[in-house]
Each structure stands twice: as C-alpha cells, then as structure tokens.
PDB file of N, CA and C in Angstrom:
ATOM      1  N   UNK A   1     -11.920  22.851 118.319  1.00  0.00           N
ATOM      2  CA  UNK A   1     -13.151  22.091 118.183  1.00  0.00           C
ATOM      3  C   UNK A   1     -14.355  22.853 118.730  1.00  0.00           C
ATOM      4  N   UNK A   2     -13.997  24.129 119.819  1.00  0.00           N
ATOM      5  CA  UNK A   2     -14.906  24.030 120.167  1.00  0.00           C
ATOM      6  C   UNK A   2     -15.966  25.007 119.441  1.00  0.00           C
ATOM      7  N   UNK A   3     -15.452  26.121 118.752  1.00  0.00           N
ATOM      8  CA  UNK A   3     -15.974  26.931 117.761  1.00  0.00           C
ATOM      9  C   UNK A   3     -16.134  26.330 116.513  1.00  0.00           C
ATOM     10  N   UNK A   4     -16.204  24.763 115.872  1.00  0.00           N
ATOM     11  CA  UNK A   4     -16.815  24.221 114.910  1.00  0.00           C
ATOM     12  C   UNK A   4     -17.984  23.613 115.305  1.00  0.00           C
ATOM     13  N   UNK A   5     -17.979  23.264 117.071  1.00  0.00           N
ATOM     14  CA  UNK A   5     -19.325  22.685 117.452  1.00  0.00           C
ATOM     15  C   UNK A   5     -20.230  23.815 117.653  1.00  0.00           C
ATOM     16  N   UNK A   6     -19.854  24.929 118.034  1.00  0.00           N
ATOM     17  CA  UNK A   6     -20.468  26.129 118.237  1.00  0.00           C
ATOM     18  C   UNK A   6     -21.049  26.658 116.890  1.00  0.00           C
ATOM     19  N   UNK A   7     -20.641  26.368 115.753  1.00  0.00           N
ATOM     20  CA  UNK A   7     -20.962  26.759 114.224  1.00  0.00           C
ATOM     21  C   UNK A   7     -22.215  25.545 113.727  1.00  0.00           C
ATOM     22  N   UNK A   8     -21.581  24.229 113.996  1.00  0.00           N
ATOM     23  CA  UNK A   8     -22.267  23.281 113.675  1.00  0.00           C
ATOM     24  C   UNK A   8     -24.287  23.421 114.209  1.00  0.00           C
ATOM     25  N   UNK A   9     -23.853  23.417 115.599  1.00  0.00           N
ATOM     26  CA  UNK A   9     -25.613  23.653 116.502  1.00  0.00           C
ATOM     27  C   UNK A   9     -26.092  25.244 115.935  1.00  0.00           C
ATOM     28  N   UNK A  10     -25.380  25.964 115.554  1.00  0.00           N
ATOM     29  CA  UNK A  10     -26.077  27.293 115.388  1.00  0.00           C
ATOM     30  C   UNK A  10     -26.729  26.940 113.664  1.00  0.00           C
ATOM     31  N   UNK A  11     -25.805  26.396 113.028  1.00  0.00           N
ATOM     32  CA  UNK A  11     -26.022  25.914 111.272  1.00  0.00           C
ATOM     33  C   UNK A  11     -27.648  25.376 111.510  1.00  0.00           C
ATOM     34  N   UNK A  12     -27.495  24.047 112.410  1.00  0.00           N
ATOM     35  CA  UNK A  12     -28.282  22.955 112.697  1.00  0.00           C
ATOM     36  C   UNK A  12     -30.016  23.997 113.037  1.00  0.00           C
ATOM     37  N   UNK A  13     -29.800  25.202 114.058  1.00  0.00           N
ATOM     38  CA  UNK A  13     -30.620  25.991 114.330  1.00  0.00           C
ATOM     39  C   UNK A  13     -31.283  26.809 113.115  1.00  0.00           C
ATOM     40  N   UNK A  14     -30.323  27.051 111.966  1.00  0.00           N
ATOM     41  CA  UNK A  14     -31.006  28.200 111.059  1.00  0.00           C
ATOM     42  C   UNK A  14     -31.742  27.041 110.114  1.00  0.00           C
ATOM     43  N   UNK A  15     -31.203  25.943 110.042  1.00  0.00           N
ATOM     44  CA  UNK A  15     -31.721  24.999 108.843  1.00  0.00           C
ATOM     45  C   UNK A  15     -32.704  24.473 109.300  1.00  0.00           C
ATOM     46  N   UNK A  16     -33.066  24.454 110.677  1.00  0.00           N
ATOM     47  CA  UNK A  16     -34.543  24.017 111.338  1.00  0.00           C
ATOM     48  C   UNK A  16     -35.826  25.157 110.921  1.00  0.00           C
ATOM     49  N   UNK A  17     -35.331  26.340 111.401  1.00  0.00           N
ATOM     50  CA  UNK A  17     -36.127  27.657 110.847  1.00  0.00           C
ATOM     51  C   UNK A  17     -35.704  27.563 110.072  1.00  0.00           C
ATOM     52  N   UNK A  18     -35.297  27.585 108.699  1.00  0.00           N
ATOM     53  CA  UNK A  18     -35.421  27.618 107.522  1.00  0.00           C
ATOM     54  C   UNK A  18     -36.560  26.416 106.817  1.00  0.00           C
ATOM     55  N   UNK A  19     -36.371  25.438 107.352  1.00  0.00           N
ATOM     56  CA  UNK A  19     -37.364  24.656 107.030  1.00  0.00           C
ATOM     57  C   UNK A  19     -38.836  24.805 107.696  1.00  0.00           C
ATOM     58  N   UNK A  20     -38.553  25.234 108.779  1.00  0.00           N
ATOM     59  CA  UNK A  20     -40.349  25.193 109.690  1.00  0.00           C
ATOM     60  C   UNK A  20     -40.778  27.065 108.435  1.00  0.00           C
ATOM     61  N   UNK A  21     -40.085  27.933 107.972  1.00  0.00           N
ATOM     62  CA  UNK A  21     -40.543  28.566 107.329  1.00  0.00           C
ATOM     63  C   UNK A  21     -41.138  28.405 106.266  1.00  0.00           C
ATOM     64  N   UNK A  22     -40.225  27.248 105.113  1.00  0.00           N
ATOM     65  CA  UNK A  22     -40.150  26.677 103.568  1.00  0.00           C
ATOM     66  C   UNK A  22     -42.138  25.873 104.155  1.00  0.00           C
ATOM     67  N   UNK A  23     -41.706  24.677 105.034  1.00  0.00           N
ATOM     68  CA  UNK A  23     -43.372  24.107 105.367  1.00  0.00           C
ATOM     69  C   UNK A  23     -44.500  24.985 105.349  1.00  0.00           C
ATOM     70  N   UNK A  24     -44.286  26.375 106.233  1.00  0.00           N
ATOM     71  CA  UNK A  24     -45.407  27.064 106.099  1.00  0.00           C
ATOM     72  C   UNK A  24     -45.611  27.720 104.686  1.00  0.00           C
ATOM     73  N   UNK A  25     -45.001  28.682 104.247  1.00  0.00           N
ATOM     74  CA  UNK A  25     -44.905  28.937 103.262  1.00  0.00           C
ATOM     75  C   UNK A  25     -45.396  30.359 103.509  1.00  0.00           C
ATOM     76  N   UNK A  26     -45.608  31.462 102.199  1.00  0.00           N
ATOM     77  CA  UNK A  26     -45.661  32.578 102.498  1.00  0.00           C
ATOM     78  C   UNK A  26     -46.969  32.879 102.693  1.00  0.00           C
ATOM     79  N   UNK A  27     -48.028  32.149 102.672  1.00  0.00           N
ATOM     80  CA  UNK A  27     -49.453  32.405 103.421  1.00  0.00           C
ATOM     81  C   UNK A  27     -49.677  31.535 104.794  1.00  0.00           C
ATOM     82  N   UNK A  28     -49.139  32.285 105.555  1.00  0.00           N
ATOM     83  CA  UNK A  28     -49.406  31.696 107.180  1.00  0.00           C
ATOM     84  C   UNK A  28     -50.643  31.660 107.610  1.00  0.00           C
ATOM     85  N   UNK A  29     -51.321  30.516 107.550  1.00  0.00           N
ATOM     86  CA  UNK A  29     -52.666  30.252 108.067  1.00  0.00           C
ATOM     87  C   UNK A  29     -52.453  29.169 109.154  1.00  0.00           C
ATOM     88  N   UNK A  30     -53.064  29.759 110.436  1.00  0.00           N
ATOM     89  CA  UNK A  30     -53.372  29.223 111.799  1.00  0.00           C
ATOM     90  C   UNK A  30     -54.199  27.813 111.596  1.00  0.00           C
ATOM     91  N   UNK A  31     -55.520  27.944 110.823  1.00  0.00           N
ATOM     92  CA  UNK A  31     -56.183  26.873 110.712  1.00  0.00           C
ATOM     93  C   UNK A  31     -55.942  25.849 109.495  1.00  0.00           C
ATOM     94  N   UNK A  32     -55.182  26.187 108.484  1.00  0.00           N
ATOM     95  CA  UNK A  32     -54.395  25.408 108.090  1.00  0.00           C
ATOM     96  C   UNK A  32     -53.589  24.544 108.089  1.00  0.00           C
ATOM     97  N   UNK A  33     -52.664  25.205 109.202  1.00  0.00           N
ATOM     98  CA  UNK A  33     -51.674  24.081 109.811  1.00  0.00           C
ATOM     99  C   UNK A  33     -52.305  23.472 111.129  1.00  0.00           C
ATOM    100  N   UNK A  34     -53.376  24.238 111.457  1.00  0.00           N
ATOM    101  CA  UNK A  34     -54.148  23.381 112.826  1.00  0.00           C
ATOM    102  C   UNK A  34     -55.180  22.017 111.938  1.00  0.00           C
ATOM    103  N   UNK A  35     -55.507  22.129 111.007  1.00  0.00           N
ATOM    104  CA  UNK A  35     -55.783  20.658 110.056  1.00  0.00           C
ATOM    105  C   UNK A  35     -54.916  19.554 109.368  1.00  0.00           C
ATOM    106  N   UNK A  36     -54.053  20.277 108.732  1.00  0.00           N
ATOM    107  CA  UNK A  36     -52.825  19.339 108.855  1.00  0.00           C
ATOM    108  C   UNK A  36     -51.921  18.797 109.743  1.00  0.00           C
ATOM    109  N   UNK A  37     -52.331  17.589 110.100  1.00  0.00           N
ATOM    110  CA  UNK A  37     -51.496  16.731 110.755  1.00  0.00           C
ATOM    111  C   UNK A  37     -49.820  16.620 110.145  1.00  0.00           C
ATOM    112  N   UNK A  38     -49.291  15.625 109.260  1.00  0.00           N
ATOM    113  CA  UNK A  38     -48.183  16.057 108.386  1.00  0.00           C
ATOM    114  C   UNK A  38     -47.288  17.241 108.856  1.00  0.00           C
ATOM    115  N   UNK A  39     -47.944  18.929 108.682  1.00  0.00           N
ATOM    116  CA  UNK A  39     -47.467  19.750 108.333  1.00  0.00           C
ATOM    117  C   UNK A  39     -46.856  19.691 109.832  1.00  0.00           C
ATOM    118  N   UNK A  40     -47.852  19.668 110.924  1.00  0.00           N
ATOM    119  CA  UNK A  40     -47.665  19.840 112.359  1.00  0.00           C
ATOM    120  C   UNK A  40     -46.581  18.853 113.056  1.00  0.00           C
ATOM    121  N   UNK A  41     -46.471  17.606 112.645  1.00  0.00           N
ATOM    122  CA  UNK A  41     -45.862  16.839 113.031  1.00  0.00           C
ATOM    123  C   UNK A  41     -44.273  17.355 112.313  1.00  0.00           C
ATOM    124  N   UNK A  42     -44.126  17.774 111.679  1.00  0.00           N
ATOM    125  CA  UNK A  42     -42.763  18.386 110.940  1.00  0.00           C
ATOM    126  C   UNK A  42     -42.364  19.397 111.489  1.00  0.00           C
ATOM    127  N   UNK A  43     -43.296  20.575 111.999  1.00  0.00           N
ATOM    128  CA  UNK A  43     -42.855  21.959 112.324  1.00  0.00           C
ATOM    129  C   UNK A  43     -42.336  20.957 114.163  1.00  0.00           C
ATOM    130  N   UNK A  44     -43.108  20.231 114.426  1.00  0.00           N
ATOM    131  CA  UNK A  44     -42.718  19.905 115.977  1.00  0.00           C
ATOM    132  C   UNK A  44     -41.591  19.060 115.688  1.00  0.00           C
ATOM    133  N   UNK A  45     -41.241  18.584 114.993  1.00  0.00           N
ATOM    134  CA  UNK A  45     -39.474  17.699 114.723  1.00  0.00           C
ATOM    135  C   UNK A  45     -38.580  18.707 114.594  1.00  0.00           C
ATOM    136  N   UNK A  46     -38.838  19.927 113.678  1.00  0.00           N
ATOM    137  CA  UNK A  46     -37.969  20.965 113.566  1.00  0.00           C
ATOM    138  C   UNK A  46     -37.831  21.694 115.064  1.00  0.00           C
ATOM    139  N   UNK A  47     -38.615  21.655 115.737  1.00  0.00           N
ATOM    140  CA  UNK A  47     -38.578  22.772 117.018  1.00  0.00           C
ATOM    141  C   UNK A  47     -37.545  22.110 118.271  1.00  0.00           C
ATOM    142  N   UNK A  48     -37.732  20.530 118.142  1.00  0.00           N
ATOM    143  CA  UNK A  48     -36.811  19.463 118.690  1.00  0.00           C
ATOM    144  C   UNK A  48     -35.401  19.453 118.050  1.00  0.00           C
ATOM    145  N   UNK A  49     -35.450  19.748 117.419  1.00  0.00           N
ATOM    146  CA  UNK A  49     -34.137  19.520 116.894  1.00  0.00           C
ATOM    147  C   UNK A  49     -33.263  21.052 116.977  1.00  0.00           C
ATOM    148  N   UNK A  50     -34.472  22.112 117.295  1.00  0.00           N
ATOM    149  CA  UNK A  50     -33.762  23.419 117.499  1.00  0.00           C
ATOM    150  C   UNK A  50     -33.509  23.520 118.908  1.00  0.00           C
ATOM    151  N   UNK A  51     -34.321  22.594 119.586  1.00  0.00           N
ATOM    152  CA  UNK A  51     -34.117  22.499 121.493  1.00  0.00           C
ATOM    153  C   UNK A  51     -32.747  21.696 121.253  1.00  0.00           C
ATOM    154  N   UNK A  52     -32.796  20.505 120.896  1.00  0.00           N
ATOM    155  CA  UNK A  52     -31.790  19.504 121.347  1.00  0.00           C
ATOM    156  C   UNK A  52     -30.558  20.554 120.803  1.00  0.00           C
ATOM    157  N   UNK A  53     -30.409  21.176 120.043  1.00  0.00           N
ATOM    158  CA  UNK A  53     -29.137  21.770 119.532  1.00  0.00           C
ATOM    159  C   UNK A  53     -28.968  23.057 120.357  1.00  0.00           C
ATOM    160  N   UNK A  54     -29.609  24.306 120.886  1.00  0.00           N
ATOM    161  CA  UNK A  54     -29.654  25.020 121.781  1.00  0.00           C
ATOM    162  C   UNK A  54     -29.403  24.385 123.230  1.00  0.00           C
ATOM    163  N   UNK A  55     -29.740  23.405 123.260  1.00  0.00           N
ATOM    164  CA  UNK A  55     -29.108  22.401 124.575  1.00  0.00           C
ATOM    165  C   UNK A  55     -27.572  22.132 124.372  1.00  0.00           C
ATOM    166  N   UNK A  56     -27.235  21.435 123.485  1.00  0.00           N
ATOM    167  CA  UNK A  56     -25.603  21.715 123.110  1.00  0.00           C
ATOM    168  C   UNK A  56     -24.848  22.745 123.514  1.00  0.00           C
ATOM    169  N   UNK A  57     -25.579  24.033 122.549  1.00  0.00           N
ATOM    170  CA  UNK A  57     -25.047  25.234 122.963  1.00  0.00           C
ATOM    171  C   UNK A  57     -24.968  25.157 124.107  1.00  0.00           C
ATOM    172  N   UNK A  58     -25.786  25.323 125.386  1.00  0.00           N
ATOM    173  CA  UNK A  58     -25.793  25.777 126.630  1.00  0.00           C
ATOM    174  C   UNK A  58     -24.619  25.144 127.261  1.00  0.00           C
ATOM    175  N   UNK A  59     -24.531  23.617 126.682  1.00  0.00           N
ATOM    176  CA  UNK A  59     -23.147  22.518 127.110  1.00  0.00           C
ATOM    177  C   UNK A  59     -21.838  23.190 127.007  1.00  0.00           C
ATOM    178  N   UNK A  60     -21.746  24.185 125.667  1.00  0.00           N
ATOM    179  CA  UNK A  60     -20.278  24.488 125.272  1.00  0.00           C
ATOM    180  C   UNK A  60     -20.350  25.885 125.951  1.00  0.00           C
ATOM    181  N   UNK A  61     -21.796  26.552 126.191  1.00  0.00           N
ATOM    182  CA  UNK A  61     -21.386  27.920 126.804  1.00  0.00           C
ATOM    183  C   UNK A  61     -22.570  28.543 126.852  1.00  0.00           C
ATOM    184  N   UNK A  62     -22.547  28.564 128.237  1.00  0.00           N
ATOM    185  CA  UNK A  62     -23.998  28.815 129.585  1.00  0.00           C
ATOM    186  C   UNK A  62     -24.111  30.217 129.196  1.00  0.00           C
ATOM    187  N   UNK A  63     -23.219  31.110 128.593  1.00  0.00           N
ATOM    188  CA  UNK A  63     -23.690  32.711 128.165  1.00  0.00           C
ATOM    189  C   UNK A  63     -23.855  32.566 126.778  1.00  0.00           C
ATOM    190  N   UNK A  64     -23.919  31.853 125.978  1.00  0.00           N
ATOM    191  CA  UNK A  64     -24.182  32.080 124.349  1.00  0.00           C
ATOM    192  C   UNK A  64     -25.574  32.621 124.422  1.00  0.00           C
ATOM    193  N   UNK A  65     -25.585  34.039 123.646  1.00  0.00           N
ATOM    194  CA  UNK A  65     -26.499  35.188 123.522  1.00  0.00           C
ATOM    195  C   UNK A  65     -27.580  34.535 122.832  1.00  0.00           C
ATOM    196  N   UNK A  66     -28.492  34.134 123.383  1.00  0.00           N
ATOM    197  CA  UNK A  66     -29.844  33.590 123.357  1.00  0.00           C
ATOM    198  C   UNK A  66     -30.752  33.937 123.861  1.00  0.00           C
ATOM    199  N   UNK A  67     -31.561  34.425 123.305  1.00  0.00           N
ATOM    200  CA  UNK A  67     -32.910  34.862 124.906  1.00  0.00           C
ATOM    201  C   UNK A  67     -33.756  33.415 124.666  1.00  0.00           C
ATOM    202  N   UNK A  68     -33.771  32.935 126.423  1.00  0.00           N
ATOM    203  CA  UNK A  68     -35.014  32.408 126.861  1.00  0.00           C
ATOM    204  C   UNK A  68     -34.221  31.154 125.972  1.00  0.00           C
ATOM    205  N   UNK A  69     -32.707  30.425 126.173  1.00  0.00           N
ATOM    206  CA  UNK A  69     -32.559  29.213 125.621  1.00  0.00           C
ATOM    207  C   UNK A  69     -33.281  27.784 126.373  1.00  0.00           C
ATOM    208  N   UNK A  70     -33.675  28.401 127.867  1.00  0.00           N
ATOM    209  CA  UNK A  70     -33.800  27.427 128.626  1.00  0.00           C
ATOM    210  C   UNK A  70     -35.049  27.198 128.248  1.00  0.00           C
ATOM    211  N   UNK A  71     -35.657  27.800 127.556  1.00  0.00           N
ATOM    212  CA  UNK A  71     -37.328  27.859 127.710  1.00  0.00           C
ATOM    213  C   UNK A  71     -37.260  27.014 126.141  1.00  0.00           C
ATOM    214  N   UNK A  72     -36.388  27.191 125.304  1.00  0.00           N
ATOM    215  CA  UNK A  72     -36.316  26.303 123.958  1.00  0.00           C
ATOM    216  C   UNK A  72     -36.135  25.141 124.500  1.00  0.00           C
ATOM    217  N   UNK A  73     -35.140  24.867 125.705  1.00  0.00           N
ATOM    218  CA  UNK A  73     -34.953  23.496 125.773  1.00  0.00           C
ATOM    219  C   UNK A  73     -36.136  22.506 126.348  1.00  0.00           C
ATOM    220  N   UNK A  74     -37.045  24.074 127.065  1.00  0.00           N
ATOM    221  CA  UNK A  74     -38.377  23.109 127.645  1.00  0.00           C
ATOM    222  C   UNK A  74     -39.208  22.812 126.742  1.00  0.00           C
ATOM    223  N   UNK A  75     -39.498  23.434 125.573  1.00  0.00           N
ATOM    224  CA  UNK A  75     -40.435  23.261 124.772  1.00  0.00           C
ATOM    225  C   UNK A  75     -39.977  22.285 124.041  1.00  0.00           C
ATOM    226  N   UNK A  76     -38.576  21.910 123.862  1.00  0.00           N
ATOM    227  CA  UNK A  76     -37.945  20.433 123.001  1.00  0.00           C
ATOM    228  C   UNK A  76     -38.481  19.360 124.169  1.00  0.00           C
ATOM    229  N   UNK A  77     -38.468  19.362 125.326  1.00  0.00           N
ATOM    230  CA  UNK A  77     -38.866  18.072 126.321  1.00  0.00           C
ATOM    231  C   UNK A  77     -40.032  18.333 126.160  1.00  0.00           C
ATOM    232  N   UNK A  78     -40.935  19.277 126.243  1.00  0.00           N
ATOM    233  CA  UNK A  78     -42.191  19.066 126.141  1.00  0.00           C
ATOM    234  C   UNK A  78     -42.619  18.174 124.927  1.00  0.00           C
ATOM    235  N   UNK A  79     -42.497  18.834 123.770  1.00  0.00           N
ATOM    236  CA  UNK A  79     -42.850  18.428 122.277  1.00  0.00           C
ATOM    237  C   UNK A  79     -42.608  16.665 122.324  1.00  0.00           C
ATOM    238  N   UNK A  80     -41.557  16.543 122.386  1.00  0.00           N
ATOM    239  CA  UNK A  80     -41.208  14.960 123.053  1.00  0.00           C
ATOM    240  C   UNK A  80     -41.753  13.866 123.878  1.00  0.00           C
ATOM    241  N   UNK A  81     -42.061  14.322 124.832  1.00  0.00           N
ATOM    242  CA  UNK A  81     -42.482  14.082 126.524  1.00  0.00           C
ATOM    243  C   UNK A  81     -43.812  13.941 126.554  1.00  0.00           C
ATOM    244  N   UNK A  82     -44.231  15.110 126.517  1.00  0.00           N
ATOM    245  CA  UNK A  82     -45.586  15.619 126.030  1.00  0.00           C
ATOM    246  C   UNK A  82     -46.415  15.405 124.603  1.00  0.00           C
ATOM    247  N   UNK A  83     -46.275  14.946 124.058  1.00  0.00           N
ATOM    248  CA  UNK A  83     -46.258  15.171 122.826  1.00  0.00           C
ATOM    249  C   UNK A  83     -47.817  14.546 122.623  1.00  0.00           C
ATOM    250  N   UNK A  84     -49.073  13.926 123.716  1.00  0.00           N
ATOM    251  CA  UNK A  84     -50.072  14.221 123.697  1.00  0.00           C
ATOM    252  C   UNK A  84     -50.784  14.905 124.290  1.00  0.00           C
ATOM    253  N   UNK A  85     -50.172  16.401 124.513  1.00  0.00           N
ATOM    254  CA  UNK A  85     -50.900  17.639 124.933  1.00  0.00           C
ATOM    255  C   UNK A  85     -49.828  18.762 124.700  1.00  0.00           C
ATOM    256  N   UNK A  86     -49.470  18.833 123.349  1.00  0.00           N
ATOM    257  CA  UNK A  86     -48.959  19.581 122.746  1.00  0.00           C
ATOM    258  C   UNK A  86     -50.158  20.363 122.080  1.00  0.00           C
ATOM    259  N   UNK A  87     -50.496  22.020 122.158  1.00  0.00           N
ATOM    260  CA  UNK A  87     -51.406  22.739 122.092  1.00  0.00           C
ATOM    261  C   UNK A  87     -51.242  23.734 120.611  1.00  0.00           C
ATOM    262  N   UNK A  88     -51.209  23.464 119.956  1.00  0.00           N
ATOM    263  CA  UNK A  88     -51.605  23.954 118.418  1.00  0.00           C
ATOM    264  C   UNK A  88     -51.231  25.744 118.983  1.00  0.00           C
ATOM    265  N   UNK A  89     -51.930  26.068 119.562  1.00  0.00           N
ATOM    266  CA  UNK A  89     -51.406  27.714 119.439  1.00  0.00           C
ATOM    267  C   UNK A  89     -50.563  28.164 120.152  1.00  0.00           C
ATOM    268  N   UNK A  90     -49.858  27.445 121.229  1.00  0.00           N
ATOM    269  CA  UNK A  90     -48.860  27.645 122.086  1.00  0.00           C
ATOM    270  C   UNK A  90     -47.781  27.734 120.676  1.00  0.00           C
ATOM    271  N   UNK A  91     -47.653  26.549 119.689  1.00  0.00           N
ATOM    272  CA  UNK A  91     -46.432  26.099 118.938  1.00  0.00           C
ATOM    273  C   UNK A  91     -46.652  27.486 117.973  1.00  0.00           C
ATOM    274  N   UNK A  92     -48.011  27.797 117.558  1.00  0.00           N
ATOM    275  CA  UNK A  92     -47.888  28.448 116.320  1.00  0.00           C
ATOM    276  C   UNK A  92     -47.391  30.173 116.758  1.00  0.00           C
ATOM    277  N   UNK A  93     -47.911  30.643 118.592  1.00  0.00           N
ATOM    278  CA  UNK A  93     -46.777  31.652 119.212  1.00  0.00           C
ATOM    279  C   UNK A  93     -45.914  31.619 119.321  1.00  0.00           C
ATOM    280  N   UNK A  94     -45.441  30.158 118.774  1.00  0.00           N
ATOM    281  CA  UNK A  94     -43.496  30.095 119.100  1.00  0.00           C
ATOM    282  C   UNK A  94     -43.239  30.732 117.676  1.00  0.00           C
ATOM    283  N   UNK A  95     -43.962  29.427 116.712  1.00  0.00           N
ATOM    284  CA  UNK A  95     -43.081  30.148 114.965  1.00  0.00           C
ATOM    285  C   UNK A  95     -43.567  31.916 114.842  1.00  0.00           C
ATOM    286  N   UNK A  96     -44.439  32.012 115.389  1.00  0.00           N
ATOM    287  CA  UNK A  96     -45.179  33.623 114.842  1.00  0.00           C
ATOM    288  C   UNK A  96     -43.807  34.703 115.535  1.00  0.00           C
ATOM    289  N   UNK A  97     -44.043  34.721 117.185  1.00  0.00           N
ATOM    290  CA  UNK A  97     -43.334  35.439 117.612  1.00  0.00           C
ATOM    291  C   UNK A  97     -41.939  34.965 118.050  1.00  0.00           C
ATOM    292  N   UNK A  98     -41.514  33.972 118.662  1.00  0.00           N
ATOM    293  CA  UNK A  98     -40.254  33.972 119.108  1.00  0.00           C
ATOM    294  C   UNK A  98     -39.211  33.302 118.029  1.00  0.00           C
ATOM    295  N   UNK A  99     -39.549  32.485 117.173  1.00  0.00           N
ATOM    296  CA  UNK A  99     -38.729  32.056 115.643  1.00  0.00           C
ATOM    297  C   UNK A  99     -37.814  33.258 114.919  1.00  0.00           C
ATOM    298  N   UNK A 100     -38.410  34.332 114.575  1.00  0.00           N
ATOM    299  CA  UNK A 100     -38.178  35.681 114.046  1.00  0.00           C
ATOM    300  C   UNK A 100     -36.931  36.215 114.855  1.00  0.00           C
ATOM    301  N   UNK A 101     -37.099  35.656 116.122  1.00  0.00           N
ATOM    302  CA  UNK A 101     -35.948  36.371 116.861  1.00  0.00           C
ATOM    303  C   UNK A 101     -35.001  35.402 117.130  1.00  0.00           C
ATOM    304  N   UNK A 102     -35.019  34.390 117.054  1.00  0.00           N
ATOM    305  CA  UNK A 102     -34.199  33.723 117.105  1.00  0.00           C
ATOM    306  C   UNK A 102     -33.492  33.528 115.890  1.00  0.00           C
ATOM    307  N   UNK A 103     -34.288  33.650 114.647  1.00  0.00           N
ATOM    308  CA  UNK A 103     -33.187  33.358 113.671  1.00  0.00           C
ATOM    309  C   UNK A 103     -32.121  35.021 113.637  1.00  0.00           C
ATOM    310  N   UNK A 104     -32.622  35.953 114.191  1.00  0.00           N
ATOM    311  CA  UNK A 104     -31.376  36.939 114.322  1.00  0.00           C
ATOM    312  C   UNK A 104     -30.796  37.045 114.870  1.00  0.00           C
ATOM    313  N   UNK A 105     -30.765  36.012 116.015  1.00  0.00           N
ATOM    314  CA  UNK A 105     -30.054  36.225 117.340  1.00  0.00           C
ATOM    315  C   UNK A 105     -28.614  34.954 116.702  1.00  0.00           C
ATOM    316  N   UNK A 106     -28.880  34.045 116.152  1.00  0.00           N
ATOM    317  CA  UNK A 106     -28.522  32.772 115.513  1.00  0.00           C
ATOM    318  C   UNK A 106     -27.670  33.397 114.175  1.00  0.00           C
ATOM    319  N   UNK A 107     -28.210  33.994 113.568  1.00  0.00           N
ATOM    320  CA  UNK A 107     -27.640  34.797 112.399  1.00  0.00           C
ATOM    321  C   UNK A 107     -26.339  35.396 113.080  1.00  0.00           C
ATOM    322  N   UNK A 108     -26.809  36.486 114.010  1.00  0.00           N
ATOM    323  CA  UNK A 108     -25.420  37.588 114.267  1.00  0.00           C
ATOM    324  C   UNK A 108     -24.364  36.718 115.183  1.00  0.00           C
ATOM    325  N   UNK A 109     -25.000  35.583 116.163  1.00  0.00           N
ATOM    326  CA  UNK A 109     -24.018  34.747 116.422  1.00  0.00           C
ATOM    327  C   UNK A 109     -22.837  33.921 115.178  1.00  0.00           C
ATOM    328  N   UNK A 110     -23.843  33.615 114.586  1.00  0.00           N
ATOM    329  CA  UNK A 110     -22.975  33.092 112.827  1.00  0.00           C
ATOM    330  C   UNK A 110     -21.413  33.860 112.496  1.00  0.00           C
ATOM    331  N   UNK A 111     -22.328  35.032 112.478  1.00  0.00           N
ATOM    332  CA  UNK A 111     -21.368  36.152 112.178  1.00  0.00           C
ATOM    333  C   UNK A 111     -20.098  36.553 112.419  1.00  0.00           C
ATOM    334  N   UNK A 112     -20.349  35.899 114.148  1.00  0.00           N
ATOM    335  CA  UNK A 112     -19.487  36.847 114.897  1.00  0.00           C
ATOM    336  C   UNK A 112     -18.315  35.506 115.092  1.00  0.00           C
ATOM    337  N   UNK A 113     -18.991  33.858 114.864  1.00  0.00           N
ATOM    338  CA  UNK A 113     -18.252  32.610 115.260  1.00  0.00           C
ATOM    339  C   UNK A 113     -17.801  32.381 114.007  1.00  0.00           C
ATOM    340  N   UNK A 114     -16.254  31.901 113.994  1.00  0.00           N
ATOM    341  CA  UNK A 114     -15.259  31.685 112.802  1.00  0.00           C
ATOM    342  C   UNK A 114     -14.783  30.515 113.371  1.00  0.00           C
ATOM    343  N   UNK A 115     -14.922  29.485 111.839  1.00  0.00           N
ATOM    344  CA  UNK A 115     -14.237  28.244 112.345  1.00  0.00           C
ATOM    345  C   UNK A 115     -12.664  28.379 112.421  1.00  0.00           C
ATOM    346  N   UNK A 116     -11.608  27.556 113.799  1.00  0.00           N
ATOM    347  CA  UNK A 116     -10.741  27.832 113.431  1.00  0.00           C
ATOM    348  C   UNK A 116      -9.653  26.896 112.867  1.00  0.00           C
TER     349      UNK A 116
END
C-alpha cells in the first residue's frame, strides 16, 4: 500500500501542475492573471492541493526527494489560512520559478516508484 499511496500524491502533484500550466497557457502574463480573479482563485486550489498531497508524502516518508516540501506545505496553510493576504507575486514566483522544479523532481520520483 504504501508505494500506491506514494504514486497516488505524486500523480495528484503532476495533475495539479499540469493544470495550473493548461490555466495559464503558453503566453504567461503577470498582469493578466493579476486581473483575473477566476484564473487566480484556480491556480491557488491547485497549489493546495499540491501542499495537502506533499504533506501526505512527508506522512509516508520524511526523506522523499523534494526540495523545500516543508515550505509547499506552508504555502498550502497559507493560501487557506491566509487567503486574505495572499500576494499575487509571491504565487506567480512559485509557478515561474519553483513549479518547473518540482514537476522534475515529481517526474523522476514517478519513475523511480512502481506500484506493487
């Protein structure tokens, strides 16, 4: 079980970035998605749902090769918690720079986890 839950939260992780990517689309505009409400409120459900599932992970295994999982799980309580002083360019440095690395870090984990 425990390498199908380990497959399941990592699945759950690429289909979040896969979707906060599909929303933006291939012209990434800052002030675009800083006017759309809609768009913003979606990319922040996807980022929760990539905390709450990186939180899992950490449940089944405190070394699963993640950089900075703890800091996903703060930004899922924040987004939540916080969620009226959630800051438009803090979120859009998450999808710009740290998204990119996470979906490879998530990918080669994929890779390497076989259901058994």
């Amino acid at each position: 079980m425990g390498q199908r839950s380990l497959r399941k939260y990592l699945y759950d992780i690429q289909q979040s970035i896969d979707s906060i990517n599909e929303y933006l689309g291939e012209k990434r505009d800052f002030f675009a998605y800083e006017q759309n409400k809609l768009l913003r409120r979606a990319v922040e459900r996807e980022l929760e749902i990539i905390g709450e599932a990186v939180n899992h992970l950490l449940e089944l295994d405190k070394s699963i090769a993640i950089d900075n999982a703890r800091r996903i799980v703060d930004l899922r309580n924040f987004v939540i918690h916080g969620y009226d002083k959630v800051d438009n360019v803090i979120i859009w440095g998450v999808i710009s720079k740290d998204l990119p690395k996470l979906k490879e870090q998530v990918d080669m984990l994929m890779a390497q986890t076989t259901i058994l």
